[in-house]
N, C-alpha and C. Protein backbone atom coordinates (compact mmCIF):
# COMPACT_ATOMS: atom_id res chain seq x y z
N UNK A 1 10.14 -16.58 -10.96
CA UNK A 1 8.78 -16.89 -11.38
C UNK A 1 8.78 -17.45 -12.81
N UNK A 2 9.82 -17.04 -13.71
CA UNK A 2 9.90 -16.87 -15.19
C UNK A 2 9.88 -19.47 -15.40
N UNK A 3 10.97 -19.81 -14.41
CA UNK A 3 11.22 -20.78 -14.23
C UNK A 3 9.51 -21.68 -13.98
N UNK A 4 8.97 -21.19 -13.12
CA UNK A 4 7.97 -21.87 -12.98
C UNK A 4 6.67 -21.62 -13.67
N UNK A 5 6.96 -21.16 -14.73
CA UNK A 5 5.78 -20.78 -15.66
C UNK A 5 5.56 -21.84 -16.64
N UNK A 6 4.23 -21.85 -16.47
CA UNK A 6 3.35 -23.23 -16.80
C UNK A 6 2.79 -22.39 -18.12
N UNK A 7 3.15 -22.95 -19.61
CA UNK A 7 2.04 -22.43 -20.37
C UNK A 7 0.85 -22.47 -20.83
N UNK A 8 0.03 -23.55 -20.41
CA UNK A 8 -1.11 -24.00 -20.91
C UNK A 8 -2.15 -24.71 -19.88
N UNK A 9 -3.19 -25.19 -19.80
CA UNK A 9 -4.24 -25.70 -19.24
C UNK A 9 -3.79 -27.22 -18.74
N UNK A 10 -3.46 -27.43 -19.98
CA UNK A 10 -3.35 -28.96 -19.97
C UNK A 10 -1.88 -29.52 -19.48
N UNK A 11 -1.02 -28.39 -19.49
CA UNK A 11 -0.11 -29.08 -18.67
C UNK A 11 -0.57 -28.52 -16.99
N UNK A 12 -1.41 -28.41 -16.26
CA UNK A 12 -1.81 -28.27 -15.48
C UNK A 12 -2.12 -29.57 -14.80
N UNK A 13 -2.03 -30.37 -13.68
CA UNK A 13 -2.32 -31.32 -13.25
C UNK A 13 -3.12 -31.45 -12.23
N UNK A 14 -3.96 -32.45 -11.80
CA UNK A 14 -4.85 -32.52 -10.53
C UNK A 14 -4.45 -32.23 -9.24
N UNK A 15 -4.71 -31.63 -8.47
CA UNK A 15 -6.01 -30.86 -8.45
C UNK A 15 -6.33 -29.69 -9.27
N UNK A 16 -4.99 -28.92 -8.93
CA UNK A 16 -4.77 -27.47 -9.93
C UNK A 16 -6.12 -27.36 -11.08
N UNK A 17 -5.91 -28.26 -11.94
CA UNK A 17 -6.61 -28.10 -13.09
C UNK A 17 -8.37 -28.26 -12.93
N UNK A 18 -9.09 -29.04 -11.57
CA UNK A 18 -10.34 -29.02 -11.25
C UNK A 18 -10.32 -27.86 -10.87
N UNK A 19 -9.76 -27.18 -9.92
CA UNK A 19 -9.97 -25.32 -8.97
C UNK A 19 -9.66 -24.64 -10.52
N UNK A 20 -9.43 -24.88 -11.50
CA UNK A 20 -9.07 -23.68 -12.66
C UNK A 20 -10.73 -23.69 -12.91
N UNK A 21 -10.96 -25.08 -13.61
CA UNK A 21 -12.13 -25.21 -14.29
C UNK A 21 -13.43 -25.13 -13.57
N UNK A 22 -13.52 -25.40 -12.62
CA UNK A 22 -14.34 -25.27 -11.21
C UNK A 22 -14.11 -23.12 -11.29
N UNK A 23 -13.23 -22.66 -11.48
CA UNK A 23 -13.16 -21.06 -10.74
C UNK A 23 -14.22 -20.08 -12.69
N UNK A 24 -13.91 -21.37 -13.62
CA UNK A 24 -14.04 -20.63 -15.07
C UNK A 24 -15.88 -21.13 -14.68
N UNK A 25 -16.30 -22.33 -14.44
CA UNK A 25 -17.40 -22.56 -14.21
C UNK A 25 -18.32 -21.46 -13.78
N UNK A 26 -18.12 -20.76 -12.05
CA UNK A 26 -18.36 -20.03 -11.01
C UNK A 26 -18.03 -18.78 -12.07
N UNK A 27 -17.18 -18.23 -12.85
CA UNK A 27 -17.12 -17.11 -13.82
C UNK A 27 -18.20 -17.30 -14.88
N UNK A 28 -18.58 -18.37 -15.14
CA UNK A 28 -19.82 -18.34 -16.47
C UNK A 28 -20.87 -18.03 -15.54
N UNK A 29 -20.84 -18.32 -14.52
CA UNK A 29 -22.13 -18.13 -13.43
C UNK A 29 -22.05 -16.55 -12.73
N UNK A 30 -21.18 -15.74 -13.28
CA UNK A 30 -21.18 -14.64 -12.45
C UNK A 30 -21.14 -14.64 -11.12
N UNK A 31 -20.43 -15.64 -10.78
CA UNK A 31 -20.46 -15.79 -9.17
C UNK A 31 -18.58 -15.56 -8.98
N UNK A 32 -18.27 -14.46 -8.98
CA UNK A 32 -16.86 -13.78 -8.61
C UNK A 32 -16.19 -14.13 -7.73
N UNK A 33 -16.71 -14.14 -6.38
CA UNK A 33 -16.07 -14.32 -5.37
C UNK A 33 -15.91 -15.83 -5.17
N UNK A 34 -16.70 -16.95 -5.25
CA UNK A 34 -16.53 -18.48 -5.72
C UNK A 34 -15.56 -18.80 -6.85
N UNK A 35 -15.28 -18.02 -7.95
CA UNK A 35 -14.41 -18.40 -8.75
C UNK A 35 -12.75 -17.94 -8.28
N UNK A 36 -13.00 -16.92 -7.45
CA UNK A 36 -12.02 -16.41 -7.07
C UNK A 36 -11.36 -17.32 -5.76
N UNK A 37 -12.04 -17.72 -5.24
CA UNK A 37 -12.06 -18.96 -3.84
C UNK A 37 -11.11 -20.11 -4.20
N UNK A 38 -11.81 -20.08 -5.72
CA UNK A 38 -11.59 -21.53 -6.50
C UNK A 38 -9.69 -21.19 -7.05
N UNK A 39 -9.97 -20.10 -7.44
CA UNK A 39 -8.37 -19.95 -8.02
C UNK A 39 -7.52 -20.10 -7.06
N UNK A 40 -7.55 -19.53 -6.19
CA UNK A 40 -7.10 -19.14 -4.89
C UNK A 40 -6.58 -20.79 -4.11
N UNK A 41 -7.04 -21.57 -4.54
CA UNK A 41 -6.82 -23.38 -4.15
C UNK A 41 -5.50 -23.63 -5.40
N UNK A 42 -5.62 -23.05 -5.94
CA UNK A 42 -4.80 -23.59 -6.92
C UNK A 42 -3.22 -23.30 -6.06
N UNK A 43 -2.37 -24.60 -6.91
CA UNK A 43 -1.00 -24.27 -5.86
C UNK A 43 0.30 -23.44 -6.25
N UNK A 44 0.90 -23.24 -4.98
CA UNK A 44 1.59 -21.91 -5.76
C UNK A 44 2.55 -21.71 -6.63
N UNK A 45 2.87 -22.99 -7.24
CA UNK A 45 3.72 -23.06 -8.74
C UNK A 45 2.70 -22.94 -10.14
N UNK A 46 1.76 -22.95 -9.57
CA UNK A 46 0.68 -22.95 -10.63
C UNK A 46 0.07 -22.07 -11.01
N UNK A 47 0.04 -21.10 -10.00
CA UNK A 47 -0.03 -19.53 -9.71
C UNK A 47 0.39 -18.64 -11.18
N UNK A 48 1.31 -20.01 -11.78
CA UNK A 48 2.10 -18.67 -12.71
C UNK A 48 1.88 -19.34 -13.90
N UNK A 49 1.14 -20.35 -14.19
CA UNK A 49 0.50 -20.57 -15.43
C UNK A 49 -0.35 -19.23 -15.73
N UNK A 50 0.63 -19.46 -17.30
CA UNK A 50 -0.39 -18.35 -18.37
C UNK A 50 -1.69 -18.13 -17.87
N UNK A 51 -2.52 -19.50 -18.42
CA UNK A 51 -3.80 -19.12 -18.33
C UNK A 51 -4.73 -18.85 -16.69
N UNK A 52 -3.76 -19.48 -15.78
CA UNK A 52 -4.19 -19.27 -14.47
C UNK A 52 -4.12 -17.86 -14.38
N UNK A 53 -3.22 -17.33 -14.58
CA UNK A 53 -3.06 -15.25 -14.70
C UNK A 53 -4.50 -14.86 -15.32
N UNK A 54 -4.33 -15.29 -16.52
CA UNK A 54 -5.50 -14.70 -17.79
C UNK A 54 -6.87 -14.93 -16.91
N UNK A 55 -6.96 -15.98 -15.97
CA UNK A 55 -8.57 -15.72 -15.38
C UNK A 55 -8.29 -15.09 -14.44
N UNK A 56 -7.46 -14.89 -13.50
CA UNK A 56 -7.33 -14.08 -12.71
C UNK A 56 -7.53 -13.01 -13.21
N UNK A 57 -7.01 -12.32 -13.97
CA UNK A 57 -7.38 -10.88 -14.89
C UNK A 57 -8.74 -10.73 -15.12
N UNK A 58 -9.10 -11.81 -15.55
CA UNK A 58 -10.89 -11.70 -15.97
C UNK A 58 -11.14 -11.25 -14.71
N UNK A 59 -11.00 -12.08 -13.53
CA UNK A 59 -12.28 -11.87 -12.27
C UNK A 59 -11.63 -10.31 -11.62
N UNK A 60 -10.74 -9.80 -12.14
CA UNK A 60 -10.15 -8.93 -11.82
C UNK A 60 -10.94 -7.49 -12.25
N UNK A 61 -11.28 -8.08 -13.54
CA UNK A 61 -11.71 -7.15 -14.59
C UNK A 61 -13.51 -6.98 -14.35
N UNK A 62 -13.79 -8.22 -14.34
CA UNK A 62 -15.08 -7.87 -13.88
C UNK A 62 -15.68 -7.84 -12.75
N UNK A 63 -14.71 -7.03 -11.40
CA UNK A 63 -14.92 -6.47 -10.37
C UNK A 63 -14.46 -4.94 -10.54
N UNK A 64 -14.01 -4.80 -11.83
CA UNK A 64 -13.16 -3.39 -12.02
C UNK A 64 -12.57 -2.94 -10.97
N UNK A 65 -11.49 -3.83 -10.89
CA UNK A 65 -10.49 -3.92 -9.78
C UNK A 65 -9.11 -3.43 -11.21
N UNK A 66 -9.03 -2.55 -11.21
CA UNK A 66 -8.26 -1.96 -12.50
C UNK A 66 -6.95 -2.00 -12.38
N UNK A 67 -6.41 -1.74 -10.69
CA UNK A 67 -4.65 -2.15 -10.90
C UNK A 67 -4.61 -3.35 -10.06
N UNK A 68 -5.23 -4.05 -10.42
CA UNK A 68 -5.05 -5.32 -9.43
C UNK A 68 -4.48 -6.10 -11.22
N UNK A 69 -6.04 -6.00 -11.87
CA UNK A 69 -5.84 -6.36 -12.91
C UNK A 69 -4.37 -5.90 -13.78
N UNK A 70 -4.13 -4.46 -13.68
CA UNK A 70 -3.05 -4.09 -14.66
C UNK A 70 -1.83 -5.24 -14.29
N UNK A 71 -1.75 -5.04 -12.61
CA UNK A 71 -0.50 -5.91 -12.24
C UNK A 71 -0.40 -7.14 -12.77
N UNK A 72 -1.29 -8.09 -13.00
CA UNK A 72 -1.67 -9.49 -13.73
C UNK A 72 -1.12 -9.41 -15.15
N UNK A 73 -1.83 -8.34 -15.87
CA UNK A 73 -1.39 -8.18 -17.21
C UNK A 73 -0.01 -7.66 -17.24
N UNK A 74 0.63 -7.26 -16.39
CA UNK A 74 2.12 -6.52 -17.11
C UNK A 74 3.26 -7.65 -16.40
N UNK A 75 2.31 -8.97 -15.54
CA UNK A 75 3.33 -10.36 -15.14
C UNK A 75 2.83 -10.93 -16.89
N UNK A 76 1.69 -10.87 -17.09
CA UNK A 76 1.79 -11.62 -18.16
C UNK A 76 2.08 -11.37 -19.64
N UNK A 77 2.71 -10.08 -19.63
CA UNK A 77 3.66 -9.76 -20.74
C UNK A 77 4.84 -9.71 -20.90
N UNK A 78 4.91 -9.71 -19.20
CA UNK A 78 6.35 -10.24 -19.18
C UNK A 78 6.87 -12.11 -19.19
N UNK A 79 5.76 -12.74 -19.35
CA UNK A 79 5.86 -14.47 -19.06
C UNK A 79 5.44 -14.71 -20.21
N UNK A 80 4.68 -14.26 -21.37
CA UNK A 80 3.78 -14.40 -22.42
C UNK A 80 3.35 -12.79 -23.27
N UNK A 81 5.01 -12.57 -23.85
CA UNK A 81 5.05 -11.50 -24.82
C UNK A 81 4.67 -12.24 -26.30
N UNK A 82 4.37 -13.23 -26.41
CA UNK A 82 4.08 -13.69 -27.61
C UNK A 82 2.50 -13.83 -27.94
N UNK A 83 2.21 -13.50 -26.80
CA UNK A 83 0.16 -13.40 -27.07
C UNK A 83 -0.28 -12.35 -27.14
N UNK A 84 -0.88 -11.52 -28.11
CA UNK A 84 -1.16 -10.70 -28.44
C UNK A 84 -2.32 -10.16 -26.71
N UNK A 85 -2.82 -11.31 -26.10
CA UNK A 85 -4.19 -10.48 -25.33
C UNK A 85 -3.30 -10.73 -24.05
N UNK A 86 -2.11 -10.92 -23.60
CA UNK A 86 -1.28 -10.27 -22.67
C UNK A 86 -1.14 -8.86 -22.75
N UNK A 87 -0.98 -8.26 -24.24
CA UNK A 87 -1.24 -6.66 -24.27
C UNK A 87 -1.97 -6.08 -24.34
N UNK A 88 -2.96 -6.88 -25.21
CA UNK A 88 -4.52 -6.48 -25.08
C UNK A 88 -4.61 -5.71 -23.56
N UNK A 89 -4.73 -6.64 -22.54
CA UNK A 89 -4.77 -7.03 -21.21
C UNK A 89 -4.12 -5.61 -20.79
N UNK A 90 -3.17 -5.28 -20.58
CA UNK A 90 -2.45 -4.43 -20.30
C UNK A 90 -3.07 -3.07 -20.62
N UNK A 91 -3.17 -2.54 -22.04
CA UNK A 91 -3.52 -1.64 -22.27
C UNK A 91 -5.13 -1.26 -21.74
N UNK A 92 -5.68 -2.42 -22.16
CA UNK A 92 -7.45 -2.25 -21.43
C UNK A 92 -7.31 -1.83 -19.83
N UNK A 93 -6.34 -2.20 -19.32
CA UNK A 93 -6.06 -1.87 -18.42
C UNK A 93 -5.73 -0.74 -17.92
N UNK A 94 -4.80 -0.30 -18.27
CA UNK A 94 -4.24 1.41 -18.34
C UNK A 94 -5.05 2.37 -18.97
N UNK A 95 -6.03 2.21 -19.87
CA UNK A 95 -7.08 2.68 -20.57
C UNK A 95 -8.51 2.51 -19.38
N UNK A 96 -9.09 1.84 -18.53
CA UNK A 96 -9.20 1.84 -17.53
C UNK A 96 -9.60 2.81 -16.36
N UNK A 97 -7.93 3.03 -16.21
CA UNK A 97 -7.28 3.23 -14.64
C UNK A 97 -7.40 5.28 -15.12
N UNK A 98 -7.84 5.45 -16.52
CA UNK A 98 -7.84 6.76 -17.04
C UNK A 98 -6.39 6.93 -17.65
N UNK A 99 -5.85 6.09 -17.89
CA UNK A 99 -4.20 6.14 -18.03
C UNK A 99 -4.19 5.99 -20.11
N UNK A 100 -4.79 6.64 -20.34
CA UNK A 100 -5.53 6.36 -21.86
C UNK A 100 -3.90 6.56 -23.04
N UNK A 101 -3.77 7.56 -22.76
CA UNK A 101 -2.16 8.04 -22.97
C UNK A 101 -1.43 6.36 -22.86
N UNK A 102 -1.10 6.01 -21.78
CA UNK A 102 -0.02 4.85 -21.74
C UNK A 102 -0.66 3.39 -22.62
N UNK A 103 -2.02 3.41 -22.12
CA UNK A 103 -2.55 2.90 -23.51
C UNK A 103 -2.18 2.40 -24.38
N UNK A 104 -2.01 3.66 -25.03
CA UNK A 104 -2.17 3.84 -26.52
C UNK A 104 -0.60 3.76 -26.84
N UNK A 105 0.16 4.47 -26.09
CA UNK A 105 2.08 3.66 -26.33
C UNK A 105 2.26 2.58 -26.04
N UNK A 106 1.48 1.70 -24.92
CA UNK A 106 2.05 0.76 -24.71
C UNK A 106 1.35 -0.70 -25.87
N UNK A 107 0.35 0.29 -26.91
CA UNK A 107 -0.04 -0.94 -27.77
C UNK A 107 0.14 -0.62 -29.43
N UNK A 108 0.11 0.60 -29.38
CA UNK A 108 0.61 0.73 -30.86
C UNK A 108 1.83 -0.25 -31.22
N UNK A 109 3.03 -0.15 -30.33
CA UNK A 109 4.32 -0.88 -31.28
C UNK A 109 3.77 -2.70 -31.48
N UNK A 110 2.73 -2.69 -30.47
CA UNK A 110 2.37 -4.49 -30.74
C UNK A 110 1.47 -4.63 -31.40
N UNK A 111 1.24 -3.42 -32.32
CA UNK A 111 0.43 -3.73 -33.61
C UNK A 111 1.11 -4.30 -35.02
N UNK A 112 2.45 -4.13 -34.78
CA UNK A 112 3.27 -4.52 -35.93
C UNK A 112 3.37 -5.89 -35.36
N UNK A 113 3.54 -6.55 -34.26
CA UNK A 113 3.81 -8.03 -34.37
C UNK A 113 2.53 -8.93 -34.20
N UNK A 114 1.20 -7.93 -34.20
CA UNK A 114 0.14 -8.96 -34.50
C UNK A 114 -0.65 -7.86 -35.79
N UNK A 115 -0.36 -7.98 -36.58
CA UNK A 115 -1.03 -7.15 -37.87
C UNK A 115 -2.42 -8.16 -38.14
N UNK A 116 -2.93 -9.21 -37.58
CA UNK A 116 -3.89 -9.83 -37.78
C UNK A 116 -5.02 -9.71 -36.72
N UNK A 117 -4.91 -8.85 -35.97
CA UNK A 117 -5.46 -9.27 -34.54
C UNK A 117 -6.81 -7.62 -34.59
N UNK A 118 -7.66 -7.86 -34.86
CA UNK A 118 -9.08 -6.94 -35.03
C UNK A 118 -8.80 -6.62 -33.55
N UNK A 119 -9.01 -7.01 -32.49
CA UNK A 119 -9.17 -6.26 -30.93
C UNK A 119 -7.98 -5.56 -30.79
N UNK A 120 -6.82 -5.72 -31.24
CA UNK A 120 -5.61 -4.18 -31.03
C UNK A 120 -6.22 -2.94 -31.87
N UNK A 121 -6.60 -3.47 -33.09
CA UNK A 121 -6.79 -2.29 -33.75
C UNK A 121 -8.13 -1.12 -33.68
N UNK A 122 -9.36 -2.02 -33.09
CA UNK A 122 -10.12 -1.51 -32.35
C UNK A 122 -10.05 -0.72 -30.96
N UNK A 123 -9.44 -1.33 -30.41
CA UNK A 123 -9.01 -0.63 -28.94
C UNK A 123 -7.99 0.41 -29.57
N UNK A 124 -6.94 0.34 -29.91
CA UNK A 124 -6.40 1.77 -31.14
C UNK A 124 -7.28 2.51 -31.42
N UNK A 125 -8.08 2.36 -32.12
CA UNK A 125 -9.20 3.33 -32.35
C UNK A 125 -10.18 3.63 -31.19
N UNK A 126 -10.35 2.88 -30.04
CA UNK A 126 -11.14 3.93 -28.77
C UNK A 126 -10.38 4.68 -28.53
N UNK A 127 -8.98 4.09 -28.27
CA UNK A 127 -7.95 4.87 -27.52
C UNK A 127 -7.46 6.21 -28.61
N UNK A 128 -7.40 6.55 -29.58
CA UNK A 128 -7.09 7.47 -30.33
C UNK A 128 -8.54 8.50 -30.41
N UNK A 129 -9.81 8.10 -29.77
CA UNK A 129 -10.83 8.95 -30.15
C UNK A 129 -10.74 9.26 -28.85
N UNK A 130 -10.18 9.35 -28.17
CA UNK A 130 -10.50 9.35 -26.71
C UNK A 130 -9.44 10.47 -26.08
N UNK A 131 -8.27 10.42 -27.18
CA UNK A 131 -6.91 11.26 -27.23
C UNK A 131 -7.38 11.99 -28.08
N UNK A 132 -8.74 12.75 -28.67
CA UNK A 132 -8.75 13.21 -29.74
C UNK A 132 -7.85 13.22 -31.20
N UNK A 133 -7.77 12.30 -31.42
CA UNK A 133 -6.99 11.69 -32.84
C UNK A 133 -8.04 11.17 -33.73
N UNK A 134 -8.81 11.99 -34.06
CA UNK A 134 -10.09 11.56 -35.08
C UNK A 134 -9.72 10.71 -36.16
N UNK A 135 -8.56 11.09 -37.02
CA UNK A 135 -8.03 10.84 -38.23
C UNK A 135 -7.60 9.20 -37.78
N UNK A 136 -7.13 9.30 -36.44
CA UNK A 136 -5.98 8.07 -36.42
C UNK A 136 -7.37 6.77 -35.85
N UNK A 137 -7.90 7.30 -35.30
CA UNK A 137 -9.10 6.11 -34.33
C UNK A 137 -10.18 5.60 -35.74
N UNK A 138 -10.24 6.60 -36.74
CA UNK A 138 -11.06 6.28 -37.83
C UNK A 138 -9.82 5.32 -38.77
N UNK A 139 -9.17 5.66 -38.75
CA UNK A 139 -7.85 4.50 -40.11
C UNK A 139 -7.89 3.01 -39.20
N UNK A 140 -7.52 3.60 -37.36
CA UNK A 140 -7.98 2.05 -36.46
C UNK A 140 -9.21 1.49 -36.82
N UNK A 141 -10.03 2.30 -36.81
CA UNK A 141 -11.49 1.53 -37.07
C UNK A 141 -11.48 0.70 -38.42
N UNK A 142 -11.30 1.22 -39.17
CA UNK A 142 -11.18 0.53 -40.67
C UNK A 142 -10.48 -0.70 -40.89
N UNK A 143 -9.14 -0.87 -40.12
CA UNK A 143 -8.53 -1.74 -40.11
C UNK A 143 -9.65 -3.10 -39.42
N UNK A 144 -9.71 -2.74 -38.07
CA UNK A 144 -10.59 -3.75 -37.13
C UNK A 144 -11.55 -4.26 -38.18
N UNK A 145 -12.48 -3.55 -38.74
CA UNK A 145 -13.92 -3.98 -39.63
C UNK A 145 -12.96 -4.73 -40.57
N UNK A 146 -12.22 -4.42 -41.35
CA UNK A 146 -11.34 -5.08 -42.65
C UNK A 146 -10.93 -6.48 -41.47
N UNK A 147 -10.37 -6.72 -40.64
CA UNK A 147 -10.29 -7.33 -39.90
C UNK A 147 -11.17 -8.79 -39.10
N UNK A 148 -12.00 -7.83 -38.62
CA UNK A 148 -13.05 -8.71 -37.77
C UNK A 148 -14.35 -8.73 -37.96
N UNK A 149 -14.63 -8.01 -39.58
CA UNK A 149 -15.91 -8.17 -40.46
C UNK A 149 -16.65 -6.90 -40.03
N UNK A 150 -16.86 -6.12 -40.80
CA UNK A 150 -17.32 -4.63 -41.21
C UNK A 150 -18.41 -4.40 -40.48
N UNK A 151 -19.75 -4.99 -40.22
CA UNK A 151 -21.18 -4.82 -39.52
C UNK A 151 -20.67 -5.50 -38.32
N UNK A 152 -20.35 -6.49 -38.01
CA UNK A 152 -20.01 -6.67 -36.23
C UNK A 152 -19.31 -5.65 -35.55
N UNK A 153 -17.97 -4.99 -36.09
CA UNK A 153 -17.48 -4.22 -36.11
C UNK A 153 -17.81 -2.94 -35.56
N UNK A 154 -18.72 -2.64 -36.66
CA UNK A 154 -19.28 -1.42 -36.73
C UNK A 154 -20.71 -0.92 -35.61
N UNK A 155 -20.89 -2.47 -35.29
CA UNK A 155 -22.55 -2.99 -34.11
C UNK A 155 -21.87 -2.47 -33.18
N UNK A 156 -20.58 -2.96 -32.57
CA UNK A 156 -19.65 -2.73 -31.83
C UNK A 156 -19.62 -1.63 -31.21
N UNK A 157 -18.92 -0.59 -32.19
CA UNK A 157 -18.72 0.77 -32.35
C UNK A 157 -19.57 1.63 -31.81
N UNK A 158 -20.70 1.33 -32.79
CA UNK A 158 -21.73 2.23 -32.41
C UNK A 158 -22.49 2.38 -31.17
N UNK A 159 -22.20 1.35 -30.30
CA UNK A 159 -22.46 0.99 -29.00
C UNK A 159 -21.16 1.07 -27.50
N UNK A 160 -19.92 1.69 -28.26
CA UNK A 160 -19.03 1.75 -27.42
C UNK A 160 -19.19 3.14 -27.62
N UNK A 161 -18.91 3.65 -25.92
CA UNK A 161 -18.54 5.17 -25.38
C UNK A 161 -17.32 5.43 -25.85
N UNK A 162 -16.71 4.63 -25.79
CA UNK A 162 -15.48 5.56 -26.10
C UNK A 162 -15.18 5.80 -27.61
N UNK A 163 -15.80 5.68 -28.21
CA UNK A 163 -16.03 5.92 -29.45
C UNK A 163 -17.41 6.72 -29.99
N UNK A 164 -18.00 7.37 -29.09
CA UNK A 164 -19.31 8.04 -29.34
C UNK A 164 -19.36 9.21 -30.11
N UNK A 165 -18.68 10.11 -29.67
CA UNK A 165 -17.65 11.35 -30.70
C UNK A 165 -17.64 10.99 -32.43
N UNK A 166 -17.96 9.61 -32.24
CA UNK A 166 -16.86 9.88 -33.78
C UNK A 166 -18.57 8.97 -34.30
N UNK A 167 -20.17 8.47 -34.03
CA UNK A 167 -20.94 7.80 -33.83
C UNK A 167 -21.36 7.64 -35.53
N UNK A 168 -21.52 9.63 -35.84
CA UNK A 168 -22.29 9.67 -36.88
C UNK A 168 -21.06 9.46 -38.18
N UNK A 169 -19.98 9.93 -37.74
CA UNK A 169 -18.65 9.26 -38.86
C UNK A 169 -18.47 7.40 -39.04
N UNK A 170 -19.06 6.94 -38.25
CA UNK A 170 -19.05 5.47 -38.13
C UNK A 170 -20.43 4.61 -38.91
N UNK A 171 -21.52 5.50 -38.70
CA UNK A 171 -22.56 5.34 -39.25
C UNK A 171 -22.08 5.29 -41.00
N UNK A 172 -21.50 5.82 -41.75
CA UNK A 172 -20.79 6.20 -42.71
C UNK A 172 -19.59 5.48 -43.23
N UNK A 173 -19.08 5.10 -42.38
CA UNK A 173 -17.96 4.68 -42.61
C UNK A 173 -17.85 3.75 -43.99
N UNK A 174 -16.92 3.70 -44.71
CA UNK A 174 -16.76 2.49 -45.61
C UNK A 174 -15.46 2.45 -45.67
N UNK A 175 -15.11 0.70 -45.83
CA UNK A 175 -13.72 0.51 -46.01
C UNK A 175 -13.46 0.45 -47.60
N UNK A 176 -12.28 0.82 -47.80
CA UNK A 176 -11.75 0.69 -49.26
C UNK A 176 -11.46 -1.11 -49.65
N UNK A 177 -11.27 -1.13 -50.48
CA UNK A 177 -11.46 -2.99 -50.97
C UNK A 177 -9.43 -3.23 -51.06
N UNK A 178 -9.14 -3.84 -50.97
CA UNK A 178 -8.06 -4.64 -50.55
C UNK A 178 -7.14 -4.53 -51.90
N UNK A 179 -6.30 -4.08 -52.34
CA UNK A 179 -5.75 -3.89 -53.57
C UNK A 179 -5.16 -5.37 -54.06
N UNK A 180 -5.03 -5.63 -55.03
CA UNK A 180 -4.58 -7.17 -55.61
C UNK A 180 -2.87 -6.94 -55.14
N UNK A 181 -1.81 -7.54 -55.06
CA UNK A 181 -0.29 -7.61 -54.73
C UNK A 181 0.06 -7.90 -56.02
């Protein structure tokens, strides 16, 4: 499979590339099973383009079809360990399936090779409030806001369950200011 992996959109060719964009169309439309029709045309070397996976995962995800999806995400960390939302993918996944624990191992160590990326370190912090790790889901949180801007962040937060526990500590929260090097 590793051989026939397509990385991008655009090296995608006709027809392939109308049934992608045609299946992302039918996904802005909430129409699942049409986008899924649509992927499903696509041919089977094409199957293993990156981004052909990555919507498959979506329509996967928003049928909460949870190990259909995991299986998608753990081909596409194994075809595309260099994208941070191949693990994303994975862990949202296993986090999910109630698998909150594997989670949270299987994304902490890929926080060191994307130290820029606000959605690991947020999902770190559901996943650590969720493991009761107050201390550790609040240092995640801080990072994400320092990250992906403090009030979106925090809009976020205060509106995610899996972070409800920690609602009135978030209300509060402040990040420390960035020390000079």
């Amino acid at each position: 499979m590793e051989d026939a992996l397509v990385s991008g959109l655009d090296s995608l060719s006709p027809p392939d590339i109308h049934y992608v964009n045609a299946a992302w169309g039918w996904l802005d439309l909430d129409n699942i099973a049409e986008a899924f029709a649509e992927l499903d045309r696509v041919s089977r070397p094409a199957q293993a383009n990156v981004d052909v996976l990555t919507l498959r995962w979506e329509l996967f995800a928003r049928r909460k079809q949870w190990e259909e999806a995991l299986e998608v995400a753990r081909t596409l960390v194994q075809l595309a360990p260099d994208r941070a939302d191949s693990w994303i993918k994975q862990s949202y996944g296993l986090h999910e399936l109630k698998r909150t624990q594997e989670a949270w191992d299987a994304l902490l160590p890929v926080s060191e090779h994307f130290p820029e990326i606000s959605t690991i370190a947020y999902n770190l912090a559901c996943y650590a409030c969720q493991l009761n790790q107050t201390q550790a889901s609040l240092t995640w949180l801080r990072s994400a806001m320092r990250l992906g801007g403090k009030e979106s962040v925090r809009k976020m937060a205060m509106k995610d369950a899996d972070l409800k526990a920690l609602w009135v500590q978030i209300k509060k929260l402040t990040i420390p200011a960035r020390r000079a090097a």
